[in-house]
C-alpha atoms as a PDB file:
ATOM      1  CA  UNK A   1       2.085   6.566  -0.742  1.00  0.00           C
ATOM      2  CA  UNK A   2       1.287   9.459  -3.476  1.00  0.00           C
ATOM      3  CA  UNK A   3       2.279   8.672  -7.030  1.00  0.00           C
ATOM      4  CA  UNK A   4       1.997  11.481 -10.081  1.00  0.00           C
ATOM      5  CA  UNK A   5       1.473  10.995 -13.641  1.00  0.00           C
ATOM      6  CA  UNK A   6       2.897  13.382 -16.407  1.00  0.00           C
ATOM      7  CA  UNK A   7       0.051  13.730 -19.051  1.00  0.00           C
ATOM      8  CA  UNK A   8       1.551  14.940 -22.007  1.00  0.00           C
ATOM      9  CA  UNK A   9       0.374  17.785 -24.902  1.00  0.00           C
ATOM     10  CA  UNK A  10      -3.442  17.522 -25.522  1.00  0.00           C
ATOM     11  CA  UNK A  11      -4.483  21.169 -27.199  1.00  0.00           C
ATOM     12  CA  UNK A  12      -8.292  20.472 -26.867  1.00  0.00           C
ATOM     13  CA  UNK A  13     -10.269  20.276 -23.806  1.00  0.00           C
ATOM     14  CA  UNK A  14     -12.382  16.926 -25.160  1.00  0.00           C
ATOM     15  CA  UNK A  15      -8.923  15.161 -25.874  1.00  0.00           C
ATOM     16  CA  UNK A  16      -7.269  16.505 -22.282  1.00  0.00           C
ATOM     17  CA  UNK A  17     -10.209  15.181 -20.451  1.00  0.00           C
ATOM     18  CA  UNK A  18      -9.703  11.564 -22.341  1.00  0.00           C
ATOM     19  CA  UNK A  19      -6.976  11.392 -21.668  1.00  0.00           C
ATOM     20  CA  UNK A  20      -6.809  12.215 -17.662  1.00  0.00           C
ATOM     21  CA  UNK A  21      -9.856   9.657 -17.842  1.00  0.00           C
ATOM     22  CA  UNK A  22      -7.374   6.982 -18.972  1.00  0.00           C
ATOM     23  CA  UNK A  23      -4.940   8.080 -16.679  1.00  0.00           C
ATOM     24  CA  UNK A  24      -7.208   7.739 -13.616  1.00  0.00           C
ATOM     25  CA  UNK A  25      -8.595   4.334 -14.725  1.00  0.00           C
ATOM     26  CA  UNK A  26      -5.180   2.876 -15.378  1.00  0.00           C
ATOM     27  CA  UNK A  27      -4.182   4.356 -11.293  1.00  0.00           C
ATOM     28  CA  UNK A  28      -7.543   2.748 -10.027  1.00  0.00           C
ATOM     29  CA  UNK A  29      -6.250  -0.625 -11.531  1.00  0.00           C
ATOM     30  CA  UNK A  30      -3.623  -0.633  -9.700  1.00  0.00           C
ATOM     31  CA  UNK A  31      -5.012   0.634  -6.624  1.00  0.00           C
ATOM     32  CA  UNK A  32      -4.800   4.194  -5.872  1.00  0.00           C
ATOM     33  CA  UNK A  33      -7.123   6.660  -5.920  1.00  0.00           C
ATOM     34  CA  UNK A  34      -6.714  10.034  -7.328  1.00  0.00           C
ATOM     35  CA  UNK A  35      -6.371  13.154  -5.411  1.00  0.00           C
ATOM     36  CA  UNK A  36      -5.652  16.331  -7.598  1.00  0.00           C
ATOM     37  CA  UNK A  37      -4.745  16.658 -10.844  1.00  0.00           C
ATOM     38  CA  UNK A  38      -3.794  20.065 -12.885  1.00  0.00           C
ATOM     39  CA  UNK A  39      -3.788  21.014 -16.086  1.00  0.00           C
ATOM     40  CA  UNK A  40      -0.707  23.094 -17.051  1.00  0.00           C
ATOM     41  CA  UNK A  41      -0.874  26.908 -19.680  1.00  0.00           C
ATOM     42  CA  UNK A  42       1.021  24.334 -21.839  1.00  0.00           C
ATOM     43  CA  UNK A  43      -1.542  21.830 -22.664  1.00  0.00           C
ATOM     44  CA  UNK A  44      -0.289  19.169 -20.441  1.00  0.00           C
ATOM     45  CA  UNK A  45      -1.666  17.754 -16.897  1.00  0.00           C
ATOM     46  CA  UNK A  46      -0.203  16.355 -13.787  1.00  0.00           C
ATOM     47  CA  UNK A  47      -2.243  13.841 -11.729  1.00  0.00           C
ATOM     48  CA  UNK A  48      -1.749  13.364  -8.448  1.00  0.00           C
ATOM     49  CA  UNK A  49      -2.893  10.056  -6.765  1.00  0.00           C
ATOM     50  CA  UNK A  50      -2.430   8.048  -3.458  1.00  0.00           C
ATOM     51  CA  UNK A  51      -2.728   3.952  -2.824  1.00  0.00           C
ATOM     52  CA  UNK A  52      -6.132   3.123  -1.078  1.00  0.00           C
ATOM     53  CA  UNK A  53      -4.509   0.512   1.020  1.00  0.00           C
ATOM     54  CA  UNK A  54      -2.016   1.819   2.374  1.00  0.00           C
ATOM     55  CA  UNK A  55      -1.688   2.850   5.651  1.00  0.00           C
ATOM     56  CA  UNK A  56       1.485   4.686   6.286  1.00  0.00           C
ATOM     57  CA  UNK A  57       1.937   4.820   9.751  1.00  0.00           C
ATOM     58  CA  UNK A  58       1.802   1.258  10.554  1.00  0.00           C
ATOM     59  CA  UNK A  59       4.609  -0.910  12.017  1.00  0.00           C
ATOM     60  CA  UNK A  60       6.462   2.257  12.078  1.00  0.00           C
ATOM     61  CA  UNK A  61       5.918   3.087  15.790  1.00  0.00           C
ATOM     62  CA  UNK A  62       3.530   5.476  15.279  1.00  0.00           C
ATOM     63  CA  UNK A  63       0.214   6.154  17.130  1.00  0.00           C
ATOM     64  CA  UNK A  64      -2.354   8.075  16.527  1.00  0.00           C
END
């Protein structure tokens, strides 16, 4: 399962990287791992992250 977070306006590169930091510790805590993240011409940043544990085939009738 993939979840994003919206990082919001951070002009300067020391702040923007603080702040993704925070945003990537916070998505560790609660169990996902980030993939991708992008930083916008507008000063802001997506980050894209999936859940370690999951396993999205199972029980689903899928095989590999």
């Amino acid at each position: 399962m993939y979840k994003t977070v919206g990082i919001g306006y951070h002009p300067k590169a020391g702040d923007m990287g603080a702040a993704i930091e925070h945003a990537a510790n916070e998505l560790a805590a609660q169990g996902h791992r980030v993939v991708s993240f992008s930083v916008t011409g507008s000063a802001k940043a997506i980050v894209l992250a999936e859940r370690e544990s999951d396993d999205a085939c199972a029980g689903k009738g899928y095989s590999s």
